[in-house]
C-alpha atoms as a PDB file:
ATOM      1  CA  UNK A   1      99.812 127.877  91.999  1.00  0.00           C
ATOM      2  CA  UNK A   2      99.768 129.610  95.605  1.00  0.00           C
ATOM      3  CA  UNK A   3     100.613 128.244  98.686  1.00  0.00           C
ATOM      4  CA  UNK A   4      96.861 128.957  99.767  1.00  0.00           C
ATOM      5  CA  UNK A   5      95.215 125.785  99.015  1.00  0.00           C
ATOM      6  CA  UNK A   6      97.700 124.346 101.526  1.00  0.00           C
ATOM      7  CA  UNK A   7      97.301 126.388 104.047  1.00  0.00           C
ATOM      8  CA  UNK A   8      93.523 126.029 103.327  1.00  0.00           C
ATOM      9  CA  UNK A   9      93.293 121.747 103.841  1.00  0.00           C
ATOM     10  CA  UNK A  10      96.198 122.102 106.881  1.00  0.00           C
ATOM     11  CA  UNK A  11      93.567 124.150 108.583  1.00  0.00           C
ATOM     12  CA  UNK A  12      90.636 122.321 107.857  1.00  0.00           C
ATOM     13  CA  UNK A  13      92.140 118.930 108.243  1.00  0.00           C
ATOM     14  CA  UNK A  14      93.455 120.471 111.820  1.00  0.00           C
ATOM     15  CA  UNK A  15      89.893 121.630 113.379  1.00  0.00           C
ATOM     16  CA  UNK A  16      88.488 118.099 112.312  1.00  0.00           C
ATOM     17  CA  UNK A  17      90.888 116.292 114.217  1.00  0.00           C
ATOM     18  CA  UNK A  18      89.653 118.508 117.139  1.00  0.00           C
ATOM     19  CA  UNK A  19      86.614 118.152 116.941  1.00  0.00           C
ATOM     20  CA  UNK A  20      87.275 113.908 116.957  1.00  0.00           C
ATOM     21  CA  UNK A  21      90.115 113.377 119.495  1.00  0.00           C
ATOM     22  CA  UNK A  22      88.899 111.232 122.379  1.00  0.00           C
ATOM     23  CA  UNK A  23      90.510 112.684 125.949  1.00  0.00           C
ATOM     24  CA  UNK A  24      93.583 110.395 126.512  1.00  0.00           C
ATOM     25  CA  UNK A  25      93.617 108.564 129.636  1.00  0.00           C
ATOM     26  CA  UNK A  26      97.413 107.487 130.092  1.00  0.00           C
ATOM     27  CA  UNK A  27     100.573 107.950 128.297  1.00  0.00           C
ATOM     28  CA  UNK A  28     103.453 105.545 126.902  1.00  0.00           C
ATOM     29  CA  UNK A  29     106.807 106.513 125.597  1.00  0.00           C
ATOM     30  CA  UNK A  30     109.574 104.692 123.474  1.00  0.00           C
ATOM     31  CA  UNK A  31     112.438 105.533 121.678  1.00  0.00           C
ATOM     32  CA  UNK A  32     112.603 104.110 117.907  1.00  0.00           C
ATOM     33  CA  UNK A  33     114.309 104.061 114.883  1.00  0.00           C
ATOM     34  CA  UNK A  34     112.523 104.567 111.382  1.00  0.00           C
ATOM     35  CA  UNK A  35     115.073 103.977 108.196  1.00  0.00           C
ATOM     36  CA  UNK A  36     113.512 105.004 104.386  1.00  0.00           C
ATOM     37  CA  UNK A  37     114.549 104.620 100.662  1.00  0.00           C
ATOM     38  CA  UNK A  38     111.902 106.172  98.778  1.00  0.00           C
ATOM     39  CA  UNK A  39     112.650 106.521  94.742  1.00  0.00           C
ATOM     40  CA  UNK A  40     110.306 108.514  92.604  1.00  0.00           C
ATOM     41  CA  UNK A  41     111.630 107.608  88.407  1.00  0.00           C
ATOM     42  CA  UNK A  42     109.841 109.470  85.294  1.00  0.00           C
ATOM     43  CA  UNK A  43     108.690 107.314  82.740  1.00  0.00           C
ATOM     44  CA  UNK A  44     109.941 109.104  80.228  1.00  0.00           C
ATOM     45  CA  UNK A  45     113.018 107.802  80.591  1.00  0.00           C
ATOM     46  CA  UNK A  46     111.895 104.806  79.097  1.00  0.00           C
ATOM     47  CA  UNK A  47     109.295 106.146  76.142  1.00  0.00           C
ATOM     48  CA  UNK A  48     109.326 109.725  75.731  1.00  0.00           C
ATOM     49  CA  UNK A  49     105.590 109.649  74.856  1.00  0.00           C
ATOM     50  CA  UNK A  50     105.057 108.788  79.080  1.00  0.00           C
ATOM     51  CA  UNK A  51     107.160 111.601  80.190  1.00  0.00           C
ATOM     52  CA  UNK A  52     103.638 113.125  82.704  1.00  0.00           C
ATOM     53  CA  UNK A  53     104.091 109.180  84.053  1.00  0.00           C
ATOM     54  CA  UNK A  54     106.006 108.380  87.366  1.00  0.00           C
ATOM     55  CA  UNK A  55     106.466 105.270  88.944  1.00  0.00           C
ATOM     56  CA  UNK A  56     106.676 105.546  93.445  1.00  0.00           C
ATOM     57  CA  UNK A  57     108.962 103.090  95.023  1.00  0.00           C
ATOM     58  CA  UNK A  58     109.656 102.920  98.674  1.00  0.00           C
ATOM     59  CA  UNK A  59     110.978 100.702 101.505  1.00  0.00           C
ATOM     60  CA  UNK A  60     110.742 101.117 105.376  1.00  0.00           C
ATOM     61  CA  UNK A  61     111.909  99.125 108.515  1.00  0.00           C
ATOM     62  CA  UNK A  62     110.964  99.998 111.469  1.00  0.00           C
ATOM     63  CA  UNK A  63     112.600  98.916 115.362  1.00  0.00           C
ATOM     64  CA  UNK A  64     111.031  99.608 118.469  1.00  0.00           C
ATOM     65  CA  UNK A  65     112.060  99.120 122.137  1.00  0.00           C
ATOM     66  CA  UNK A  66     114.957 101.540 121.867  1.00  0.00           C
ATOM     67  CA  UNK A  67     115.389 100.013 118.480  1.00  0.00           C
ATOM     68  CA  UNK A  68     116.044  96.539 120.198  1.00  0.00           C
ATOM     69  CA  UNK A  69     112.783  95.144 118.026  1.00  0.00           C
ATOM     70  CA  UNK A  70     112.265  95.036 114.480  1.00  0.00           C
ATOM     71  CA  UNK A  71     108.355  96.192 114.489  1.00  0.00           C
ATOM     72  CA  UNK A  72     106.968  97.061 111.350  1.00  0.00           C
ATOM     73  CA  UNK A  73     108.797  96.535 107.702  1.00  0.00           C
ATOM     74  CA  UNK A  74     106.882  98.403 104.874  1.00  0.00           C
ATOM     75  CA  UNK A  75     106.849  98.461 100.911  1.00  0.00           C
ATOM     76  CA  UNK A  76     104.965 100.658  99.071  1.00  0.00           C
ATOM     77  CA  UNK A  77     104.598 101.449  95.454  1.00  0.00           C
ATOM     78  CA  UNK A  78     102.377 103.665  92.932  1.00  0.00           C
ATOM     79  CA  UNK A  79     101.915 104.982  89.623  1.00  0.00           C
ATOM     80  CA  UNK A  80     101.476 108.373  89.513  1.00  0.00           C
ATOM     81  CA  UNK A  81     100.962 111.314  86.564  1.00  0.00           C
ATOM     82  CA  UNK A  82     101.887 114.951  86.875  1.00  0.00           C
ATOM     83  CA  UNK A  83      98.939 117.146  86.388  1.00  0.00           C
ATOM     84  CA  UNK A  84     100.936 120.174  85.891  1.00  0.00           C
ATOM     85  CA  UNK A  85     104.661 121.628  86.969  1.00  0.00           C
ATOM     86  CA  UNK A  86     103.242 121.312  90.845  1.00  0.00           C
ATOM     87  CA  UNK A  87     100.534 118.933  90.701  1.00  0.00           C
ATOM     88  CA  UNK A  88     100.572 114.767  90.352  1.00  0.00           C
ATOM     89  CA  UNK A  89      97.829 112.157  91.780  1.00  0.00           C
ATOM     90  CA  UNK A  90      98.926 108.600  91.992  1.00  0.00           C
ATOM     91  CA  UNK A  91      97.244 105.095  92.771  1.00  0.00           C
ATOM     92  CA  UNK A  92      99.282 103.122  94.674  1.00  0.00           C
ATOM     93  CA  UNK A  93      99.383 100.042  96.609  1.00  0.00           C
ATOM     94  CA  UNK A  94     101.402  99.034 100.227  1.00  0.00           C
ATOM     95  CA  UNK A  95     102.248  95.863 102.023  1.00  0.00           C
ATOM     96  CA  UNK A  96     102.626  96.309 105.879  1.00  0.00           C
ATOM     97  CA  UNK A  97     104.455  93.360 108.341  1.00  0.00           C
ATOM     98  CA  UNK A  98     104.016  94.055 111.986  1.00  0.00           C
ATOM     99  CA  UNK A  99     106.036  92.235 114.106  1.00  0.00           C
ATOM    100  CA  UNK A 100     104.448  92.076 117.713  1.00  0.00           C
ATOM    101  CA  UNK A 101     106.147  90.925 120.883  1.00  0.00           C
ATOM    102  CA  UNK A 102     108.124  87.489 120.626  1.00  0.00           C
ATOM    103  CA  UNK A 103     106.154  84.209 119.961  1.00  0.00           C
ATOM    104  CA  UNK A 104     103.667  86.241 118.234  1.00  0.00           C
ATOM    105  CA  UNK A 105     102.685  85.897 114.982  1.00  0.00           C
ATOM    106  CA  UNK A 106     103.305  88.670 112.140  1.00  0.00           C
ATOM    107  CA  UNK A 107     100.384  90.555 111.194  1.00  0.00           C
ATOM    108  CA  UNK A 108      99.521  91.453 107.486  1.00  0.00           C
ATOM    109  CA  UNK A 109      98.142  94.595 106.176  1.00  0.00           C
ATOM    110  CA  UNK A 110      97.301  95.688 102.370  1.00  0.00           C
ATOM    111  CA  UNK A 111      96.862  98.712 101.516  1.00  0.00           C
ATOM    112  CA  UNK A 112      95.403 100.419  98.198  1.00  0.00           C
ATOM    113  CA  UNK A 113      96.284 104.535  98.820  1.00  0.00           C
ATOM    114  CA  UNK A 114      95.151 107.414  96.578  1.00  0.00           C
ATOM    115  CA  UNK A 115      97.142 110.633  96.662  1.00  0.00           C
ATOM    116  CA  UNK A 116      97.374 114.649  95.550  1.00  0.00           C
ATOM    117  CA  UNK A 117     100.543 115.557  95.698  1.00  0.00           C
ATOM    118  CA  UNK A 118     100.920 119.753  95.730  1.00  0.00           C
ATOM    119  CA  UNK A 119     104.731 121.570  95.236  1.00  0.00           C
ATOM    120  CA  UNK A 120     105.218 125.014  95.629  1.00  0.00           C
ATOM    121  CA  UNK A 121     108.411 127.297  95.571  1.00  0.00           C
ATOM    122  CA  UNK A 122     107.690 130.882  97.343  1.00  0.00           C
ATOM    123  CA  UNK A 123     110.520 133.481  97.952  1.00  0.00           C
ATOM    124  CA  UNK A 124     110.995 131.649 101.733  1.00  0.00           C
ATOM    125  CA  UNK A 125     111.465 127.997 101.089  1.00  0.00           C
ATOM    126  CA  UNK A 126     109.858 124.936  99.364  1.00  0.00           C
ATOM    127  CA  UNK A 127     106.350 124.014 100.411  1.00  0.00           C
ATOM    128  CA  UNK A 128     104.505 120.562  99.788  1.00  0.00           C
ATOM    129  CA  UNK A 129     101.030 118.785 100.369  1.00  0.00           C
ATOM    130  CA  UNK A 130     100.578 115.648 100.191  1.00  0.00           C
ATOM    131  CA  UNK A 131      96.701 114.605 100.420  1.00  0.00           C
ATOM    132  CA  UNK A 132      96.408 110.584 100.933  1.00  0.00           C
ATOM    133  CA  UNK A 133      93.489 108.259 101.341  1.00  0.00           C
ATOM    134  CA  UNK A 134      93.780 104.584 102.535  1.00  0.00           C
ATOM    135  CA  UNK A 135      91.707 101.537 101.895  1.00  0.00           C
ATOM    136  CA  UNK A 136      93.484  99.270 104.413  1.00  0.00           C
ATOM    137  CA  UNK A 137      92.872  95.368 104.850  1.00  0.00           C
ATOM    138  CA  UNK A 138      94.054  94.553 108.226  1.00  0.00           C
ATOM    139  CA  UNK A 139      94.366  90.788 108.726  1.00  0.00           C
ATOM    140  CA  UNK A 140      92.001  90.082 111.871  1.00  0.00           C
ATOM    141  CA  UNK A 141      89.836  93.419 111.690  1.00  0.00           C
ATOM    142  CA  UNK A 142      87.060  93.633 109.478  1.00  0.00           C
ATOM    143  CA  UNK A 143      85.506  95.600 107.950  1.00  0.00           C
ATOM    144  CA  UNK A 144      88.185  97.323 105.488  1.00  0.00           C
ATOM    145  CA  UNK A 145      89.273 100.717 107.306  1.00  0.00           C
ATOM    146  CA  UNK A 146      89.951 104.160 105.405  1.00  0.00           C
ATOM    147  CA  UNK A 147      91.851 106.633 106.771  1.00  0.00           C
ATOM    148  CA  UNK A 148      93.008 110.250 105.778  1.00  0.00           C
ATOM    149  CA  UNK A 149      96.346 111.729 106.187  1.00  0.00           C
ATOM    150  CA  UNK A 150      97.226 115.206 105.226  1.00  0.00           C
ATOM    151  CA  UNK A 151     100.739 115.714 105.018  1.00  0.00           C
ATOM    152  CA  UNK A 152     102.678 119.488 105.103  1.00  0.00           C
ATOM    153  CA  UNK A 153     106.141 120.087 104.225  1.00  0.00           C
ATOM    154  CA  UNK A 154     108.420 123.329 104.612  1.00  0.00           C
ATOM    155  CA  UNK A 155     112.665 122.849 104.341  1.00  0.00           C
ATOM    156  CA  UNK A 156     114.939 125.634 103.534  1.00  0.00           C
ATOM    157  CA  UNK A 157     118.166 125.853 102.819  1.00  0.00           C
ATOM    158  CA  UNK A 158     120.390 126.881 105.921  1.00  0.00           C
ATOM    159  CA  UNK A 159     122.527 129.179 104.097  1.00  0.00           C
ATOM    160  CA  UNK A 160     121.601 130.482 100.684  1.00  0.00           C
ATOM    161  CA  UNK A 161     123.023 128.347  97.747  1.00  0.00           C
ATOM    162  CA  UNK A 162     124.295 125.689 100.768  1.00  0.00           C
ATOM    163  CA  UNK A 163     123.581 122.273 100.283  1.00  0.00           C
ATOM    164  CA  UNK A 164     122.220 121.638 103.849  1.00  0.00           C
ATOM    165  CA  UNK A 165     118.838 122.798 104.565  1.00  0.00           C
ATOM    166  CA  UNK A 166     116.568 122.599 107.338  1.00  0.00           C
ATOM    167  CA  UNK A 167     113.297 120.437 107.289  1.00  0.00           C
ATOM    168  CA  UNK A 168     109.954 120.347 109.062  1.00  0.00           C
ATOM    169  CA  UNK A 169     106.612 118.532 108.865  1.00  0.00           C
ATOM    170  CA  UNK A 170     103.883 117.356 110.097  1.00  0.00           C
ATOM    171  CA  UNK A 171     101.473 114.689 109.206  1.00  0.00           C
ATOM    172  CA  UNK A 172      97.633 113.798 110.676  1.00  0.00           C
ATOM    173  CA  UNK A 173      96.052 110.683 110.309  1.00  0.00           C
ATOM    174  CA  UNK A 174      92.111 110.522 110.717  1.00  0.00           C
ATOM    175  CA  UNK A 175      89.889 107.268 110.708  1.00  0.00           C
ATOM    176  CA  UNK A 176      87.087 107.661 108.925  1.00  0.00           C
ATOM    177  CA  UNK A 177      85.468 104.772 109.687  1.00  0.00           C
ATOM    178  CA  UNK A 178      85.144 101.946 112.545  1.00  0.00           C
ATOM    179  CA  UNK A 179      86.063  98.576 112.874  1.00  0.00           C
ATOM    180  CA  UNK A 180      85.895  95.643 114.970  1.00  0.00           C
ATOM    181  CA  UNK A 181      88.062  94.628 116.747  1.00  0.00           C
ATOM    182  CA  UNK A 182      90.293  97.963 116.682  1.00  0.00           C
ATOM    183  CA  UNK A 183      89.603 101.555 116.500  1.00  0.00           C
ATOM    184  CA  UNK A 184      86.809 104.345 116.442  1.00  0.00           C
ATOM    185  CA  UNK A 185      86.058 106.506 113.989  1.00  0.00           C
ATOM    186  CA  UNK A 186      88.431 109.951 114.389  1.00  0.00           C
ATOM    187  CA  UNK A 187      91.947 110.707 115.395  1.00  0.00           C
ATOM    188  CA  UNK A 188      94.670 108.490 115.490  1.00  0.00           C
ATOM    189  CA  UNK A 189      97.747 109.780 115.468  1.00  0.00           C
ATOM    190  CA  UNK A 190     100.195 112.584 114.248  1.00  0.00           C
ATOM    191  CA  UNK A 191     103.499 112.964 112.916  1.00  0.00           C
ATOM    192  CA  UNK A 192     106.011 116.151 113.756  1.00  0.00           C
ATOM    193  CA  UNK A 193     109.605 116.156 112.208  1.00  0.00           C
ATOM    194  CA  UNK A 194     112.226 118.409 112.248  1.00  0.00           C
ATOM    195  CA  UNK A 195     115.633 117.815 111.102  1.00  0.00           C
ATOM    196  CA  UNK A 196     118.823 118.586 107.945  1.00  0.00           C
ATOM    197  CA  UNK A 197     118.586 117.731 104.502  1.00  0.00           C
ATOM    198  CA  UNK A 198     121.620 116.870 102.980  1.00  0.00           C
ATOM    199  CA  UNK A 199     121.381 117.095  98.694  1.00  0.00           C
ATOM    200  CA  UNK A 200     123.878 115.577  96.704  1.00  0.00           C
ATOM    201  CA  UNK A 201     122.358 116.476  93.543  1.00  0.00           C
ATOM    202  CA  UNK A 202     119.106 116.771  91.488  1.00  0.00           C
ATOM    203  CA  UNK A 203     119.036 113.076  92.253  1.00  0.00           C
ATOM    204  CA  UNK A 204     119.897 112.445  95.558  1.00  0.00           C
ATOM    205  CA  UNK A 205     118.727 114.016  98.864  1.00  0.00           C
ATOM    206  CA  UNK A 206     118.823 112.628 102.454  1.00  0.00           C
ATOM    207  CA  UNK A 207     116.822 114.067 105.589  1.00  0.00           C
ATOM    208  CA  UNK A 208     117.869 113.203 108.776  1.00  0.00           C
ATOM    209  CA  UNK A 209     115.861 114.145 112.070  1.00  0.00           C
ATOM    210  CA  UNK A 210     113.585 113.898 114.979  1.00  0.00           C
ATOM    211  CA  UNK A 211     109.721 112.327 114.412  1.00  0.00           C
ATOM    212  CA  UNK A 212     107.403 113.115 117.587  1.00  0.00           C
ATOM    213  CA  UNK A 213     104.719 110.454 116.859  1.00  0.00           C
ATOM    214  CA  UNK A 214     101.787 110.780 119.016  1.00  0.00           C
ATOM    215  CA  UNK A 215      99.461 107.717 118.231  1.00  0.00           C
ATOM    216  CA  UNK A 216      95.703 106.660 120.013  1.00  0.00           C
ATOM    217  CA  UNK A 217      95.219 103.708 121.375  1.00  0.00           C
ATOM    218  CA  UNK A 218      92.005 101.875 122.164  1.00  0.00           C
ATOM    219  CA  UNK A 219      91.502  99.727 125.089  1.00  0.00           C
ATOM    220  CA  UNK A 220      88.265  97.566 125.542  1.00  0.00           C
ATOM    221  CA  UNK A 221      86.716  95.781 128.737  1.00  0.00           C
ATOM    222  CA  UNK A 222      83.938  93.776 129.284  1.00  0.00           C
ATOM    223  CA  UNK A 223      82.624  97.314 130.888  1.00  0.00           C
ATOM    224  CA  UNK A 224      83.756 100.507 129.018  1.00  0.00           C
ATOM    225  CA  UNK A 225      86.570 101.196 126.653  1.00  0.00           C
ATOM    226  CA  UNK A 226      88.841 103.826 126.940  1.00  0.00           C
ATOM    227  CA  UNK A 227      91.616 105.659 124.863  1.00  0.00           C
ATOM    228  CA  UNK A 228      94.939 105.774 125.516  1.00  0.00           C
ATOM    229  CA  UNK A 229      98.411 107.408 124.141  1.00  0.00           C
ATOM    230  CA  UNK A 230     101.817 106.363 122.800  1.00  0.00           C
ATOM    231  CA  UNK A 231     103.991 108.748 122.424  1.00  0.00           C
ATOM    232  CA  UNK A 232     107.399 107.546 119.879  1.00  0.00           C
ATOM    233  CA  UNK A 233     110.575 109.748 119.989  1.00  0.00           C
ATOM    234  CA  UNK A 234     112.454 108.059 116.844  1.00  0.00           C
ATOM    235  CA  UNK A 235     115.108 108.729 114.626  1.00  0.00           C
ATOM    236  CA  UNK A 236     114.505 109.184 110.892  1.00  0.00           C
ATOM    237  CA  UNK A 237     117.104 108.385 108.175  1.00  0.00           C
ATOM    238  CA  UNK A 238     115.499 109.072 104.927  1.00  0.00           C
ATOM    239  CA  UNK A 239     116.775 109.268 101.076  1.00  0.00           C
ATOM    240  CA  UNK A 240     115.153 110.410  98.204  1.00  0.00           C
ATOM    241  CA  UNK A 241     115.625 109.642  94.572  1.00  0.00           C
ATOM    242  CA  UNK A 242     114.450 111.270  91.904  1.00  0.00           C
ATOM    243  CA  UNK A 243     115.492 109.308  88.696  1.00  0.00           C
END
């Protein structure tokens, strides 16, 4: 498998969002902090006759307000099977607290997610896709919204053979539906990193870096809504397992 079919849903995925982004009317900024445990274990392990099984497992807290505020904690889990050496889909489901501004109440989100998951290992670096689609069940927004986010990786090591390496990616999320109350149908936000890997061994890898997160924002009035945009500068602690 090439690199090509990448390449190929990055592009599309990027004149789509294009051709849906509302012109932003005002801009908000605020520093956060995003901390992640995601393990990934084969099957196998357990019955040698599910070794193309995996089982996902991953937890996320999230603070905003110059990490002052705990705002979102998020658990997320999937099977998944591996299609070939660089190819797995997996059928997951997520549960999503958001924790608004004091003497608010939390608000609940499920989520059922779908996923292709594409590796490849050219000459320059690693490369990986990661196709998702979302069925989420906001509490207070109806009716169910799906979005699409199509996820591109690149990291490299630093020095050949060293264990550091350096990591980018970027992520875009597209509505593909409307609801009510909340958002149009289209963009909503995107997702830039770039930071250092750290692996300890086949097992064990942490990435730590800079996420630009550039989100929409809908505003209504009794006269005209309008769209505006958050921009997040956060810091991402993330390790990997692979067990």
């Amino acid at each position: 498998m090439t690199n090509a079919p990448i390449r190929a849903v990055s592009a599309g995925l990027l004149i789509a969002v294009l051709m849906t982004a509302p012109k932003a009317i005002a801009a908000e900024e605020d520093f956060r902090v995003w901390e992640n445990i995601t393990a990934i274990t084969n099957l196998g392990s357990l019955d040698p006759k599910l070794d193309k099984w995996r089982w996902w497992l991953e937890g996320q807290g999230r603070f905003r307000d110059d990490a002052g505020a705990l705002d979102q904690s998020l658990a997320r889990t999937a099977i998944g099977y591996q299609l070939t050496d660089r190819a797995s889909i997996w059928l997951g489901y997520a549960h999503v607290g958001n924790y608004p501004r004091p003497q608010a109440r939390i608000q609940h989100e499920h989520r059922i997610w779908q996923q292709l998951l594409l590796t490849d290992k050219p000459s320059f670096g690693d490369l990986m896709s990661r196709t998702r689609l979302e069925q989420r069940f906001i509490q207070n927004v109806d009716p169910v919204e799906w979005r699409l986010r199509e996820f591109v990786r690149f990291s490299r090591p630093i020095v050949e053979g060293s264990a550091f390496s350096f990591v980018i990616w970027d992520e875009v999320f597209v509505r593909l539906n409307s609801t009510t109350p909340g958002t149009r149908f289209g963009f909503d936000q995107n997702r830039a990193f770039a930071g250092i890997g750290y692996t300890f061994s086949k097992q064990a890898r942490v990435e730590v870096g800079y996420i630009n997160q550039l989100i929409q924002l809908r505003t209504v009035t009794r006269r005209a809504q309008g769209f505006n945009e958050r921009m997040n500068h956060i810091l991402s602690v993330s390790m990997f397992l692979n067990l």
